[in-house]
N, C-alpha and C. Protein backbone atom coordinates (compact mmCIF):
# COMPACT_ATOMS: atom_id res chain seq x y z
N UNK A 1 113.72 175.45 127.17
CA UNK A 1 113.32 174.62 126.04
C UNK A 1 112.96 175.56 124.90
N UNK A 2 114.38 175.40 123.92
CA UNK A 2 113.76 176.29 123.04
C UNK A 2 113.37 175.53 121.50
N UNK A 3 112.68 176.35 120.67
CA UNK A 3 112.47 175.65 119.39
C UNK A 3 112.97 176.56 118.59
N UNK A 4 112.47 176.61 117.18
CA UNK A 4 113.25 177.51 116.18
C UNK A 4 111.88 177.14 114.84
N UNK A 5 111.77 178.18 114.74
CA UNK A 5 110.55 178.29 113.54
C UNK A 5 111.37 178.75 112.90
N UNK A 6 111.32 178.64 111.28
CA UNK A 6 111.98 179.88 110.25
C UNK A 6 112.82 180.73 110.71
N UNK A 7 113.98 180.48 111.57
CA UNK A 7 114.94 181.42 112.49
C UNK A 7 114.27 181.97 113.44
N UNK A 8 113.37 181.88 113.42
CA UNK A 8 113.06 182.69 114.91
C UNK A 8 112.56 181.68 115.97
N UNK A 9 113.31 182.36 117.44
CA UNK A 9 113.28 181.50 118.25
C UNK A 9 111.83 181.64 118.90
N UNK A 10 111.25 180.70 119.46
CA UNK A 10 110.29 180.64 120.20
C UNK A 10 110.33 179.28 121.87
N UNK A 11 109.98 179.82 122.58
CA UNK A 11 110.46 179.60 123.79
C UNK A 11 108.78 178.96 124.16
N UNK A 12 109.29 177.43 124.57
CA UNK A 12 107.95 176.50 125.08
C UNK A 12 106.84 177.11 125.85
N UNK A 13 105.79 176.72 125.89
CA UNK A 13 104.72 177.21 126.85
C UNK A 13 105.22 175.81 128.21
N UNK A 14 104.66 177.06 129.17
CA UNK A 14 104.12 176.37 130.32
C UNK A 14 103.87 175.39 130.10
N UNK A 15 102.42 174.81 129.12
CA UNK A 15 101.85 173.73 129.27
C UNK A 15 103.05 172.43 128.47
N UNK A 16 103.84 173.03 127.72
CA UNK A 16 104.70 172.12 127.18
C UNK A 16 105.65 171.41 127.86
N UNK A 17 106.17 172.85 128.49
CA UNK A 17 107.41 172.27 129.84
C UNK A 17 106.48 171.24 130.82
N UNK A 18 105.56 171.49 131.33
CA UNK A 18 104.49 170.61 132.46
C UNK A 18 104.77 168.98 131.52
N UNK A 19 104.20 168.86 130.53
CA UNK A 19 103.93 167.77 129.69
C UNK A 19 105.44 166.64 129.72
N UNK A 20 106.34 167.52 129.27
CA UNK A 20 107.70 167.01 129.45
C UNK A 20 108.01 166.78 131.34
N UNK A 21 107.87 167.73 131.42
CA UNK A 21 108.36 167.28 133.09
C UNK A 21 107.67 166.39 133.59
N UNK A 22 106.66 166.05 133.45
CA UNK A 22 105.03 165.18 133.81
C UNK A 22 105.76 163.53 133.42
N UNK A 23 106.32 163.45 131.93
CA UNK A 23 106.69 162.45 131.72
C UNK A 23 108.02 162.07 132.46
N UNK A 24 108.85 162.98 132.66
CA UNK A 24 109.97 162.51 133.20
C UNK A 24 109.69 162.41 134.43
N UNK A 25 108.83 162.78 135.24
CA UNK A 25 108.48 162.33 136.97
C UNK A 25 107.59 161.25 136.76
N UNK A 26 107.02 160.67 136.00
CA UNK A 26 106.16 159.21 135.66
C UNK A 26 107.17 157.89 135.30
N UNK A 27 108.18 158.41 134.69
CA UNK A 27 109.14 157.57 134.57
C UNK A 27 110.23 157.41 135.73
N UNK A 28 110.52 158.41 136.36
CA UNK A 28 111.73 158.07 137.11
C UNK A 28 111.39 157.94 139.02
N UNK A 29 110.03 158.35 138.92
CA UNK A 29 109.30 157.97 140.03
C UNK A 29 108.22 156.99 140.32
N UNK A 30 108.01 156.51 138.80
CA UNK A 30 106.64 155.01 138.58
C UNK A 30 105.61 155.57 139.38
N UNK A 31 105.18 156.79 139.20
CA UNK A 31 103.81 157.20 139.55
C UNK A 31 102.88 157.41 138.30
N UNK A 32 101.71 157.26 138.34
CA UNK A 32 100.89 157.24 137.11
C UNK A 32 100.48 159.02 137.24
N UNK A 33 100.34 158.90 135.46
CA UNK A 33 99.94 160.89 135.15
C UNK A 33 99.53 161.75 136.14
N UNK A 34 98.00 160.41 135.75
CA UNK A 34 97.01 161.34 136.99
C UNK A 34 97.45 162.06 138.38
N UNK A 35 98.48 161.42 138.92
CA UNK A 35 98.96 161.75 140.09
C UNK A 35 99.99 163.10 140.06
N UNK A 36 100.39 163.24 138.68
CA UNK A 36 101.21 164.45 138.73
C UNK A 36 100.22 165.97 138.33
N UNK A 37 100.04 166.44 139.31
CA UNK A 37 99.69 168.04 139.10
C UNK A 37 100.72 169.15 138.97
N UNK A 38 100.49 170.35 139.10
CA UNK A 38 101.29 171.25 138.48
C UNK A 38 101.51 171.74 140.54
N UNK A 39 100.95 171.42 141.42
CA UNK A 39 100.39 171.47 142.85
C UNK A 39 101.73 170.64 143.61
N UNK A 40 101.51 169.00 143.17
CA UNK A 40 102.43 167.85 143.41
C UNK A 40 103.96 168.35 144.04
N UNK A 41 103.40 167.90 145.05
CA UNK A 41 104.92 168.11 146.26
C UNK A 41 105.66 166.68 146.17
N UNK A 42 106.76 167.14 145.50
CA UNK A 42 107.83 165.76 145.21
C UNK A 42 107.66 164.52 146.45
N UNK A 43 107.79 164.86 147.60
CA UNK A 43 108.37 164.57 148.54
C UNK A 43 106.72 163.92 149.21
N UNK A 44 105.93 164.76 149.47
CA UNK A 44 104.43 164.41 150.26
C UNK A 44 103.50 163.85 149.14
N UNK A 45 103.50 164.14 147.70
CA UNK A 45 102.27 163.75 146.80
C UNK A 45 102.94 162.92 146.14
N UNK A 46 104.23 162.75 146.27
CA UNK A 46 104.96 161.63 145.15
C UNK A 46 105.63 160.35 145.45
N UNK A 47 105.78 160.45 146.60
CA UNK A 47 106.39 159.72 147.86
C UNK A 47 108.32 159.45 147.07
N UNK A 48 108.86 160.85 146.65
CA UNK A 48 110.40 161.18 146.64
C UNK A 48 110.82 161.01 147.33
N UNK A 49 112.33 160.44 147.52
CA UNK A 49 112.83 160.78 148.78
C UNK A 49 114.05 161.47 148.33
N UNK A 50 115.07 161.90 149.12
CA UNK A 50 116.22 162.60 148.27
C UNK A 50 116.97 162.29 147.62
N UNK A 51 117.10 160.76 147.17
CA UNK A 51 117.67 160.64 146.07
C UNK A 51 116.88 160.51 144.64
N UNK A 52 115.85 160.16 144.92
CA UNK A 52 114.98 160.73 143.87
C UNK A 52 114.84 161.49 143.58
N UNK A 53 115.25 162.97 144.26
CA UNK A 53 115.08 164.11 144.09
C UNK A 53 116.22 164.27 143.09
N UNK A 54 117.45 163.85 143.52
CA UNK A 54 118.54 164.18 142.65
C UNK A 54 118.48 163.79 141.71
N UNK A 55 118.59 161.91 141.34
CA UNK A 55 117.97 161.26 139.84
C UNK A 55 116.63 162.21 139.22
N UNK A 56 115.66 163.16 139.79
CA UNK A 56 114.70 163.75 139.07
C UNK A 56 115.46 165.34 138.69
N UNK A 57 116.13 165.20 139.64
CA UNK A 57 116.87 167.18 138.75
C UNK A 57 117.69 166.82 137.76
N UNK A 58 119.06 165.37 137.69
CA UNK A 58 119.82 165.20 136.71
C UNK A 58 118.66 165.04 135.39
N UNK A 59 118.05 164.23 135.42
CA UNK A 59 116.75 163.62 134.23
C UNK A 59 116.49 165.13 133.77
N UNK A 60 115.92 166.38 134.54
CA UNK A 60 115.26 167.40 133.95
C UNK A 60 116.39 168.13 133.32
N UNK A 61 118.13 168.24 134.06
CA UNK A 61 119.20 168.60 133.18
C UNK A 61 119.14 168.06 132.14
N UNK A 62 119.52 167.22 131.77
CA UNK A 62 119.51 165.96 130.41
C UNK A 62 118.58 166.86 129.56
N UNK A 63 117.49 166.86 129.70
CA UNK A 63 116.48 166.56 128.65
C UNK A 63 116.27 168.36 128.60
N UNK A 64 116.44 168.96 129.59
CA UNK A 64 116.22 170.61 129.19
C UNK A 64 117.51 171.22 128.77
N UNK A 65 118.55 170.40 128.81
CA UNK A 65 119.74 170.73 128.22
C UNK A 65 120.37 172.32 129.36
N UNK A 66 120.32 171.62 130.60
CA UNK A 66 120.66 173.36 131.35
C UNK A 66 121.15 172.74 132.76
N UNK A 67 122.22 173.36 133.55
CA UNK A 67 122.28 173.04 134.53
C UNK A 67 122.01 173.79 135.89
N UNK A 68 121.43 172.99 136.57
CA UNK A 68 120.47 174.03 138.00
C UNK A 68 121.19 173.29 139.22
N UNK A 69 122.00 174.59 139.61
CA UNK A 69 122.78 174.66 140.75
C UNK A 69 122.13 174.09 142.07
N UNK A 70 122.99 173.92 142.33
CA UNK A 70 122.44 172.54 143.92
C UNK A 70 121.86 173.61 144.87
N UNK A 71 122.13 175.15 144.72
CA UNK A 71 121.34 176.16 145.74
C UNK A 71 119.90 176.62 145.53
N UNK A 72 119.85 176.13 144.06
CA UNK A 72 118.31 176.23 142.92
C UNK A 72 117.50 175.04 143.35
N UNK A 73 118.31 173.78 143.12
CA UNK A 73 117.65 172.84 143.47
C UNK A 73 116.88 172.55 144.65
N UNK A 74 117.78 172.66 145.53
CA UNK A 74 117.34 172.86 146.75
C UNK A 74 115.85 173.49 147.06
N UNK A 75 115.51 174.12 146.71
CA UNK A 75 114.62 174.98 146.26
C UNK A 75 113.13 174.46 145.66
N UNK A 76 113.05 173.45 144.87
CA UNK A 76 112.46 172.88 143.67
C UNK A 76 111.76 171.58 144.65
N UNK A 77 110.68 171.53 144.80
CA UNK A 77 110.30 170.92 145.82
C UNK A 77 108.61 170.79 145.07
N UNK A 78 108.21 171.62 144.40
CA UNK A 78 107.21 171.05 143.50
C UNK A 78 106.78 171.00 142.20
N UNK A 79 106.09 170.22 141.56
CA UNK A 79 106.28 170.05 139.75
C UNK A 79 106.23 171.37 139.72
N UNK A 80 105.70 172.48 140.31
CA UNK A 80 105.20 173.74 139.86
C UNK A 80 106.95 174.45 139.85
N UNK A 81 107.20 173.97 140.84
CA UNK A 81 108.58 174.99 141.15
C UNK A 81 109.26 174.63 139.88
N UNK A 82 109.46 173.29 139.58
CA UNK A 82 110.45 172.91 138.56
C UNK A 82 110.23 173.53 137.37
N UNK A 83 108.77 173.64 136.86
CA UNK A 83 108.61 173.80 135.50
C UNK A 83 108.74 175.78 135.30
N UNK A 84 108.26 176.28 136.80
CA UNK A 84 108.85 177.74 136.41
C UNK A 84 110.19 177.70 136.24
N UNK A 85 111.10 176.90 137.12
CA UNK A 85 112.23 177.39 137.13
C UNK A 85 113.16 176.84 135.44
N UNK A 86 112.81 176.30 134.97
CA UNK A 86 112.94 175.89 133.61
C UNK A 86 112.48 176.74 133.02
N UNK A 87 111.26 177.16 132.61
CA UNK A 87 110.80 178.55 131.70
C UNK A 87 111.51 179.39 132.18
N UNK A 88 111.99 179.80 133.51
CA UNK A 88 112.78 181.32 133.52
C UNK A 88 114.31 181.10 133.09
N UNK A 89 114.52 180.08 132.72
CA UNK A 89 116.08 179.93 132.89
C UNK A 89 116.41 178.84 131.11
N UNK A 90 115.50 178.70 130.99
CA UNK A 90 116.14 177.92 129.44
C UNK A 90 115.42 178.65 128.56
């Protein structure tokens, strides 16, 4: 997630990517905020199952504009995982 000040690029904080990802797992999982931590295991704190998992990685493609390989994904198992793996990679 990048932005652009006066040409120069500047690359989201943590807390920005969390905020965005926060909303897109409130929407595509109908869990309320409070319930999403940076901790939140898709699967045990969110009650995901694997296709939610997939509708929640396409949603974070979309909107971070990047695509994360099904061997990455795989991988991504909590809000925490997702939102590093977005800061290291967009």
């Amino acid at each position: 997630m990048k932005n652009y000040h006066k040409g120069v690029e500047v690359v989201a904080s943590k807390e920005q990517i969390f905020d965005k990802v926060k909303e897109i797992i409130v929407d595509q999982l109908g869990v309320e905020e409070d319930e999403v931590t940076l901790e939140s295991s898709f699967i045990e704190d969110l009650g995901a199952d694997s296709l939610d998992i997939v509708e929640l990685i396409m949603a974070l493609e979309e909107e971070f504009g990047m695509e994360i390989p099904d061997d990455e994904a795989e991988k991504i198992s909590t809000v925490n995982d997702a939102v590093e793996y977005i800061r290291e990679n967009s």
